[in-house]
Structures are given as structure tokens and as C-alpha cells.
Protein backbone atom coordinates (compact mmCIF):
# COMPACT_ATOMS: atom_id res chain seq x y z
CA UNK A 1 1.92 -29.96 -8.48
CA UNK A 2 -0.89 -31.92 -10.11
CA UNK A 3 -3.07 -32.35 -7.05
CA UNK A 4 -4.94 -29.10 -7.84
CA UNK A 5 -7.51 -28.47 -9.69
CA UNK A 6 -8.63 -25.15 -10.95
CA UNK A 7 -11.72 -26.08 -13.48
CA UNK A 8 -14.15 -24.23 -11.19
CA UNK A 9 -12.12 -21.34 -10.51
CA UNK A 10 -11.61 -21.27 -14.45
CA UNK A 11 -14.86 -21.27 -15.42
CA UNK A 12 -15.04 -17.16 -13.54
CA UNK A 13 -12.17 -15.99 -14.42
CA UNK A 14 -11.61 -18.00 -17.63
CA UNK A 15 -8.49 -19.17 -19.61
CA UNK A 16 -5.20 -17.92 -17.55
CA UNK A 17 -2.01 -17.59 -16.80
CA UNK A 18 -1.78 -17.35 -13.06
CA UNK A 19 0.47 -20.20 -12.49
CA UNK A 20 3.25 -17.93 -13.91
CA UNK A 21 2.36 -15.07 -11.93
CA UNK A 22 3.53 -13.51 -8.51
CA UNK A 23 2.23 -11.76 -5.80
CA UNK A 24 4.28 -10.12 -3.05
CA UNK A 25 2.15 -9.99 0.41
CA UNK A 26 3.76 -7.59 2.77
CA UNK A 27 2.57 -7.93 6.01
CA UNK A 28 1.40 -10.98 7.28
CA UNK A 29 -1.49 -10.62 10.33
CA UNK A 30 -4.42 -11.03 10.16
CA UNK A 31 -4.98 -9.58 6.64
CA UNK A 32 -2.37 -10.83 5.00
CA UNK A 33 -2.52 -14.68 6.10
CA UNK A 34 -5.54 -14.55 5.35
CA UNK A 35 -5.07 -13.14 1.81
CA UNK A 36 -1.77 -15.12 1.11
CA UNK A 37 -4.15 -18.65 1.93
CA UNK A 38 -6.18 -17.37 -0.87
CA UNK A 39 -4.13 -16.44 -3.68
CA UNK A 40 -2.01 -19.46 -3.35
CA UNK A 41 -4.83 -21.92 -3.32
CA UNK A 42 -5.66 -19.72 -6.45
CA UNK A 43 -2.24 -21.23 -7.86
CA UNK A 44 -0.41 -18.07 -7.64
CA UNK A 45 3.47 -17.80 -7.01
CA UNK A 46 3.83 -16.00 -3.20
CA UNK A 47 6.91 -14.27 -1.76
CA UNK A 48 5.95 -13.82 2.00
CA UNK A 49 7.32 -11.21 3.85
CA UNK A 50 7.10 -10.05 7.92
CA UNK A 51 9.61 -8.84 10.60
CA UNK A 52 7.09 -9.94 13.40
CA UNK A 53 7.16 -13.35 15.25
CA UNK A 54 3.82 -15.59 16.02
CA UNK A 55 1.57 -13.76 19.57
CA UNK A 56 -0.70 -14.89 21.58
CA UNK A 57 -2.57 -11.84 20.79
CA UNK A 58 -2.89 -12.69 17.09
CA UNK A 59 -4.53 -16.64 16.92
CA UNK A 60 -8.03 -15.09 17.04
CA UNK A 61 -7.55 -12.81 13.71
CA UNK A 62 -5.01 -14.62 11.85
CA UNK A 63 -6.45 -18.02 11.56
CA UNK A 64 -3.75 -19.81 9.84
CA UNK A 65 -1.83 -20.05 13.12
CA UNK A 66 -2.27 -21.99 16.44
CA UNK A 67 -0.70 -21.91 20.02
CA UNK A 68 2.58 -24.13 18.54
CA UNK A 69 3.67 -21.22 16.52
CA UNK A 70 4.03 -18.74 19.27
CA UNK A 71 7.19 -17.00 18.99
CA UNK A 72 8.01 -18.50 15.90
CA UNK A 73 8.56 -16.14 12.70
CA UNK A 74 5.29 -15.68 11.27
CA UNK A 75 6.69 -15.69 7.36
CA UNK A 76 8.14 -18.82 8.27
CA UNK A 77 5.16 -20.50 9.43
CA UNK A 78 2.73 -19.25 6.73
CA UNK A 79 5.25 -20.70 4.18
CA UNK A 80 5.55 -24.19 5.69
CA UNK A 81 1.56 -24.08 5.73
CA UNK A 82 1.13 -23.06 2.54
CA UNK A 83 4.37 -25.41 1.13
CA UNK A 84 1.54 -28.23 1.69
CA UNK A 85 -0.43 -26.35 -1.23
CA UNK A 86 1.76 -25.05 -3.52
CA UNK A 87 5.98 -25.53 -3.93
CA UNK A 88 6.12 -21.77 -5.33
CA UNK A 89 6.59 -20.03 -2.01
CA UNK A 90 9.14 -18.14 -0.83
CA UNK A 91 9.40 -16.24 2.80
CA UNK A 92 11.86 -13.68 4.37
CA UNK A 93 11.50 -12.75 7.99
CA UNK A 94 12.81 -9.04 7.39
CA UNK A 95 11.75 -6.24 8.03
CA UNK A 96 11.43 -4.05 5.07
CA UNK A 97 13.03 -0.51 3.99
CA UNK A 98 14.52 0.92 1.42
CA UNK A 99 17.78 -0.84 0.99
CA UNK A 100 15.92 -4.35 0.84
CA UNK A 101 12.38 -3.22 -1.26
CA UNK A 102 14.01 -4.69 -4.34
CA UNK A 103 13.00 -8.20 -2.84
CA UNK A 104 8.56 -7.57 -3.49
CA UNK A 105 9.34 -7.52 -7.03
CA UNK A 106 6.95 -9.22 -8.82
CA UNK A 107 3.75 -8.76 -11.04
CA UNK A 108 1.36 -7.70 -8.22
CA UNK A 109 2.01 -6.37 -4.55
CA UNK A 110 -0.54 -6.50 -1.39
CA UNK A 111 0.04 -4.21 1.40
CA UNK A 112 -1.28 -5.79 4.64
CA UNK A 113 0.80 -3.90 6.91
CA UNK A 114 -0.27 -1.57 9.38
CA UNK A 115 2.18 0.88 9.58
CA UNK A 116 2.37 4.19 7.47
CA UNK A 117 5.91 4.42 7.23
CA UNK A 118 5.95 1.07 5.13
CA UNK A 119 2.64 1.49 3.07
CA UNK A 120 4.32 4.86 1.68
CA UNK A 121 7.39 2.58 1.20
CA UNK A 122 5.68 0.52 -0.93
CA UNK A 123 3.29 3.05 -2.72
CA UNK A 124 6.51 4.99 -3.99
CA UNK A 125 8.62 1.58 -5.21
CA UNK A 126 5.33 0.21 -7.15
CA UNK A 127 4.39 3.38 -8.64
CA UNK A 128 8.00 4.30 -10.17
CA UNK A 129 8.37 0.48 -11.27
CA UNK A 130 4.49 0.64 -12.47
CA UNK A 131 3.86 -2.84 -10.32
CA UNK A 132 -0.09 -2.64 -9.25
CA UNK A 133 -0.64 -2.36 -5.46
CA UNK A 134 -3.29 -3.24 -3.59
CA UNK A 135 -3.82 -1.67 -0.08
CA UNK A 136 -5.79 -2.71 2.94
CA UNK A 137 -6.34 -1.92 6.62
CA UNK A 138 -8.66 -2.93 9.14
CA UNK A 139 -9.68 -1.53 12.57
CA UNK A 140 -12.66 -2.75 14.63
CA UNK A 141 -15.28 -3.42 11.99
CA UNK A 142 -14.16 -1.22 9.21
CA UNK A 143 -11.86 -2.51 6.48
CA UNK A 144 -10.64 -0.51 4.11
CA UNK A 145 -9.20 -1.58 -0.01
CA UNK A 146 -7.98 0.88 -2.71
CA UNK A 147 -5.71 0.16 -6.24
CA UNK A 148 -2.64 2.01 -6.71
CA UNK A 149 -1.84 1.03 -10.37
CA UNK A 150 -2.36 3.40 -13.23
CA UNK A 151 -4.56 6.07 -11.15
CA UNK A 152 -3.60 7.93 -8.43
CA UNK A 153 -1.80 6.57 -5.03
CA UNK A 154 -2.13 6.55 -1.73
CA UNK A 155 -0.07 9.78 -0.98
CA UNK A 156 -3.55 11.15 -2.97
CA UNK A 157 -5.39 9.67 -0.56
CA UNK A 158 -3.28 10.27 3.28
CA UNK A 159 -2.20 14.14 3.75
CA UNK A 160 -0.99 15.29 7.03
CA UNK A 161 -1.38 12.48 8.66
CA UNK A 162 -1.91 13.57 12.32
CA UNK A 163 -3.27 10.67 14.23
CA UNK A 164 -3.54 7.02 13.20
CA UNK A 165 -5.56 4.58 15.23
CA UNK A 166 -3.83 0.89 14.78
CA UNK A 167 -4.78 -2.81 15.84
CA UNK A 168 -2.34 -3.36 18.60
CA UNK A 169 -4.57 -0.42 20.48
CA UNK A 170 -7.83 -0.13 18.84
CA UNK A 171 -8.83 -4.44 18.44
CA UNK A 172 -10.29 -5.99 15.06
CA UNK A 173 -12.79 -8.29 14.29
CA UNK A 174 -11.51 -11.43 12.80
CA UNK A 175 -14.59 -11.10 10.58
CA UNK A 176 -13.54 -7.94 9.14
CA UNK A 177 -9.76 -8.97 8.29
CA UNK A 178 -11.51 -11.62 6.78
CA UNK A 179 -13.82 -10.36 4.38
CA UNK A 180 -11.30 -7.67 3.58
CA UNK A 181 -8.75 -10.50 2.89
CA UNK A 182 -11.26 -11.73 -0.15
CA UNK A 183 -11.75 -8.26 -1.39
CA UNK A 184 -7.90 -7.79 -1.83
CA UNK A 185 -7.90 -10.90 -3.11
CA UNK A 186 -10.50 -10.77 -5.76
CA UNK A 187 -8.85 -7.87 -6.85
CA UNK A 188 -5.90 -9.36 -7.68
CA UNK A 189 -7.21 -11.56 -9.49
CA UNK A 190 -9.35 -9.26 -11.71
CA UNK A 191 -5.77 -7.49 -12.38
CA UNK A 192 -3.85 -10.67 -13.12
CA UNK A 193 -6.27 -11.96 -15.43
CA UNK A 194 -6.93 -8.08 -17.26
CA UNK A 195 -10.36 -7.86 -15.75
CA UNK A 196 -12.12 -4.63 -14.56
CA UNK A 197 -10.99 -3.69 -11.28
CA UNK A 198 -12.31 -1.44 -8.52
CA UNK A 199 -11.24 2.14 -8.95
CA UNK A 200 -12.72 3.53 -5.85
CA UNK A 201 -11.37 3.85 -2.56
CA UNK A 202 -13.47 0.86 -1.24
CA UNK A 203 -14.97 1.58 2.67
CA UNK A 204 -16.81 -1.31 4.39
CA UNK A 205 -18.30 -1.64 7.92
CA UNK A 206 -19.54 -4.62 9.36
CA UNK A 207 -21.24 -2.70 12.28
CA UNK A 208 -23.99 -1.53 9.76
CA UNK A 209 -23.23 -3.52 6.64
CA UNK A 210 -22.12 0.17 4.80
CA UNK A 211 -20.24 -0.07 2.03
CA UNK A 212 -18.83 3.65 0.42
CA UNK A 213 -16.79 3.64 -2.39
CA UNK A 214 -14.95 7.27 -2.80
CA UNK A 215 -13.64 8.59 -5.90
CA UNK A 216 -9.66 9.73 -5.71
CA UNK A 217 -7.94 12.08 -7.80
CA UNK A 218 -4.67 12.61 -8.49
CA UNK A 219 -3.16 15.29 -6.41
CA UNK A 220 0.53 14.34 -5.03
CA UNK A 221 3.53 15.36 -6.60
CA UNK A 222 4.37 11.76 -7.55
CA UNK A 223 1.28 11.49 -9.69
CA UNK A 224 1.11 14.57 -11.20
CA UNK A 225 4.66 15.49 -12.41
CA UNK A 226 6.60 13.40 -14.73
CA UNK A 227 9.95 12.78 -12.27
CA UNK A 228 9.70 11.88 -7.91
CA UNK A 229 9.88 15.09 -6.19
CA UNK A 230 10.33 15.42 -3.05
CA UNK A 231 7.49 14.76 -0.38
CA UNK A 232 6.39 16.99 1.86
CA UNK A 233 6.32 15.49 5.09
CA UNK A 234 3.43 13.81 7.25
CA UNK A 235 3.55 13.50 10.79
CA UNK A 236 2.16 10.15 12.35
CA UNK A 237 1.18 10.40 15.77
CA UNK A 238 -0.05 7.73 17.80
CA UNK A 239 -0.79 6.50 20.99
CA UNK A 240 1.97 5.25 22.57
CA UNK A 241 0.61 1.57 24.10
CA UNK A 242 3.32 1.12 27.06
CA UNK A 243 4.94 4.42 27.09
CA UNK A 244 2.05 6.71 28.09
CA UNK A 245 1.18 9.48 26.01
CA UNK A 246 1.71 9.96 22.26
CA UNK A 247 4.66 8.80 19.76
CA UNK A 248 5.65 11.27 16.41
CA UNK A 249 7.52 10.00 13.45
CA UNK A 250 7.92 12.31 10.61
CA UNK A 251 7.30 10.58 6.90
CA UNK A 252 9.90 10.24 5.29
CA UNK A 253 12.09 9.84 8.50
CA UNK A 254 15.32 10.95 8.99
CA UNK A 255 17.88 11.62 11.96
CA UNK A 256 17.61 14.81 13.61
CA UNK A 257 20.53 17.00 15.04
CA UNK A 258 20.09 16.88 18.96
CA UNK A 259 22.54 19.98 19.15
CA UNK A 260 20.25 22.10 16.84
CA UNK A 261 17.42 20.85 18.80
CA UNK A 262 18.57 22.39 22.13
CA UNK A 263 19.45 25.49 21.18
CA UNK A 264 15.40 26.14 20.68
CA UNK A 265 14.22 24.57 23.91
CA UNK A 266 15.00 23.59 27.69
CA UNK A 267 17.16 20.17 28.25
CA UNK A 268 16.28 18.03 30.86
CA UNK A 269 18.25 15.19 30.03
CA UNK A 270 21.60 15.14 27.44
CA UNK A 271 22.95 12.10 25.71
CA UNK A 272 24.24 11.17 22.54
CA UNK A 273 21.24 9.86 21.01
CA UNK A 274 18.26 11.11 23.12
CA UNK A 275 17.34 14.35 24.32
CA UNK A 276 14.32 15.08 27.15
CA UNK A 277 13.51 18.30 26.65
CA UNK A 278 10.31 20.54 28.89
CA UNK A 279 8.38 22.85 27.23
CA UNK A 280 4.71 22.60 27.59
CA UNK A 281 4.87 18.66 27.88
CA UNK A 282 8.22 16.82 28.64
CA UNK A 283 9.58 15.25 25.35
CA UNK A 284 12.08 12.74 24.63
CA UNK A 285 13.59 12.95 21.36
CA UNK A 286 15.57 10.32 19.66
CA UNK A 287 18.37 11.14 17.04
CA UNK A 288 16.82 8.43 14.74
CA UNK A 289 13.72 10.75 14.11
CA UNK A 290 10.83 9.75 16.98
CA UNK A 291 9.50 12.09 19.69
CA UNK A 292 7.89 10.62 22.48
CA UNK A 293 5.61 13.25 24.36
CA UNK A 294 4.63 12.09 27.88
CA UNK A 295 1.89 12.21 29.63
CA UNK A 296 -1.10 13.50 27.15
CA UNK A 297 -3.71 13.15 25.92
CA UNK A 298 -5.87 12.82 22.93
CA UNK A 299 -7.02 16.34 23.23
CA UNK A 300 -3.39 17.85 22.82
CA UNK A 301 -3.39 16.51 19.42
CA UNK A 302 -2.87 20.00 17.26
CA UNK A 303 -0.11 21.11 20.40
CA UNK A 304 1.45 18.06 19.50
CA UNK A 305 1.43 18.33 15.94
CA UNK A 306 2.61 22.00 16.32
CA UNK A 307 5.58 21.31 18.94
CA UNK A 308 6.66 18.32 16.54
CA UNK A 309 6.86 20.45 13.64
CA UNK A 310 9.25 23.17 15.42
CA UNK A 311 11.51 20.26 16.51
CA UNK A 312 11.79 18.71 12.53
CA UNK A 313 12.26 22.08 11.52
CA UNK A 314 15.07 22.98 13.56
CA UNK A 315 16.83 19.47 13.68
């Protein structure tokens, strides 16, 4: 497309090749619109990617969509938007796991999601196929960036992950996905175009204008040994929005036997696929790997954790 010009943008970041790059943006809220608005208008190739469709909730944040997108696939509408800009746009309203992952492929991948489970997804697949990957997440006024490329990854960085605050409970600013947005973004651009990059773990708030940048070392398995090994699980807990008390995934999930399970506690409730069992707190276990514990609260965190890690163990 001829329309664009770049002379301006040229004259920073000098003679390039970014026409022939692309970026994979995983996750497409209020970060990742935001980010994939950017990087096209920057001439970049985009492959769009989000399981979620267009809420009511999100047209404050994500400022690329408006009240006729509601309930329409939000990879969908971002491409059609962005289609006007650039041709080199591709979308897929999936939602992504390991059987699929193949699809970010590319030179450079953003993580906008805001979910552990896929961020670690992502880490792993760009670190064994050496693609850099940028990470961000916002909550409230804090926004935070961080590299994974040659350095060490964000399994360095989240250890025993026992309770993770996300947007859907905790709010944003749409100034802070914003201004994270052109952080990632920059950053991409200093990588595509083999300019210094931020090393640090970059932490900004807008309450008080702080900005911290931490130093990370390697210190996971899959940084410091040669070949994958195995992970040792986290557990991510959260607060369950409509349920009432607090969800548990273990990381890297897997299905759990229910008839192991029993044998260590008291069964309220027996089906194939769920169990409700009564110990301290009444929890409902599913066979696909999440625990639901009812009725607690934020101070029965470490019970939590400890009850959750009985149940992995023995199923």
C-alpha cells in the first residue's frame, strides 16, 4: 500500500526492514488493541489472535472498539479496522494452547493476555524457538513490561504463584493500558530494527508517576540447563468473580483422578467429572484440573494454597 508514509518514523529508527517483519499480538483488550494500532501503523505484518468476543465492559480501555461491535469477535474487528491501514493482517478467534501455538510464529511475539496459564504458554514456545517476547500487564494504575529474548524468562520472574489480582475484578485505567501499549511497542521496534532494548523488568505507576526497573536473573530450569525440564508447578488462585470464594488451577494443568481424590477426604457430592468434597471449606473439584473453594476469603490464602497442594498431590 503506497498511501503510507514512513519518512518521519525513519528518520528515529533509521533505514529498515519492518515491512517484512511480523509480530504476533496475543491477547487483544485493552493492551493489545492498543499495541496492535501501533505496530501496524508502524508498517509491520500482524497476526491477531483472541478467544474473547467485543463487552460492554471493555469500550472504555480498548479504544479501538465502539457499542456496534458488542458481541462480535474482537480479533475480527481489530482486523477489519486495521485492514483500512495495512493489507498484511491476519486474525484467528481461537483460543490458544498447546496444540494450536504453532500459529504466533513469527519474528516477534507480544503477550497482552491476562491469564498465567497462557503467558507461561507463550514464554516456553518463544524461548525453545528463540522468538523475542515481550510481556505486559496492567491493573489499576500499574503497568508492567519485561523482554524474554536472550536473558532470562518470565518463569525467572513468577514462582509460586499464589494469588493473582486480574482486570475483570480489580478495574484499569485506560491511561495505563495505554501508555503501557507504547512501551511494548517501542520495544519492538528497538528489537526489529537491532536497537538496544530494555533489559529490566520495567514497573510503572501512574498514581505517583514511579517508574522501577528490576534486574532479573536467570534462575528456572528452562534458562539454566541446556534441554526443557520439567516445571515445577505454580498454583494460581484467584478470586472467583460470580462463584464466591477463590478458584485454583495448577500450572501446567492437567486432569486429576477424582477416585484418588476421595480416598483422602470426605465426599459430599460424586459425579463423573466433579467432586464436592468438606474438609475445612467445601470444595468442588473438577477432573479437568480447577478447585473451586467456597465461601472464603482473602485471609485463607496459605489454607488454600496448602489444601490445593494435598489434592494435586494425590490426584
Amino acid at each position: 500500500m503506497h498511501f503510507m508514509d514512513y519518512s518521519r518514523q525513519n528518520l528515529v529508527l533509521g533505514k529498515n526492514n519492518l515491512s517484512k517483519k511480523t509480530a504476533a499480538i496475543i491477547g487483544l483488550g485493552a493492551i493489545g488493541s492498543n499495541s496492535a494500532n501501533l505496530l501496524a501503523r508502524a508498517g509491520l505484518n500482524l497476526i491477531l489472535i483472541d478467544k474473547d468476543a467485543v463487552e460492554s465492559s471493555n469500550i472504555n480501555s480498548q479504544n479501538i472498539y465502539t457499542k456496534k461491535d458488542l458481541n462480535k469477535p474482537k480479533a475480527s474487528v481489530l482486523a477489519e479496522y486495521l485492514k483500512k491501514i495495512s493489507k498484511n493482517i491476519k486474525h484467528h478467534n481461537l483460543n490458544l494452547k498447546s496444540n494450536n501455538i504453532s500459529i504466533i510464529k513469527s519474528d516477534l511475539v507480544l503477550d497482552c493476555t491476562d491469564n498465567m496459564e497462557t503467558k507461561f504458554l507463550l514464554n516456553d514456545y518463544c524461548k525453545r524457538n528463540s522468538i523475542p517476547l515481550l510481556h505486559s500487564a496492567a491493573i489499576k494504575t500499574i503497568g508492567t513490561i519485561f523482554v524474554v529474548n536472550k536473558g532470562p524468562c518470565l518463569r525467572c520472574i513468577y514462582k509460586n504463584i499464589t494469588m493473582l489480582e486480574d482486570c475483570n475484578s480489580a478495574g484499569i485505567l485506560n491511561t495505563t493500558a495505554s501508555l503501557i501499549a507504547s512501551i511494548q511497542c517501542s520495544e519492538a521496534l528497538k528489537i526489529l530494527t537491532n536497537k538496544k532494548y530494555e533489559k529490566a523488568l520495567l514497573r510503572i505507576n501512574l498514581a505517583n508517576n514511579e517508574i522501577t526497573k528490576i534486574k532479573i536473573n536467570k534462575n528456572c530450569p528452562l534458562c539454566t540447563k541446556t534441554r526443557m525440564t520439567r516445571m515445577e508447578p505454580n498454583l494460581i488462585i484467584k478470586k472467583c468473580k460470580d462463584k464466591g470464594g477463590y478458584s485454583v488451577r495448577q500450572e501446567p494443568l492437567k486432569n486429576l483422578s477424582l477416585n484418588k481424590i476421595k480416598k483422602y477426604f470426605k465426599v459430599l457430592i460424586e459425579t463423573p467429572i466433579v467432586l464436592v468434597i468438606k474438609g475445612k471449606y467445601e470444595i468442588i473439584v473438577h477432573n479437568y484440573g480447577e478447585l473451586i473453594f467456597k465461601n472464603t476469603k482473602e485471609k485463607d490464602i496459605k489454607e488454600i494454597e496448602k489444601i490445593s497442594q494435598k489434592i494435586y498431590k494425590h490426584g
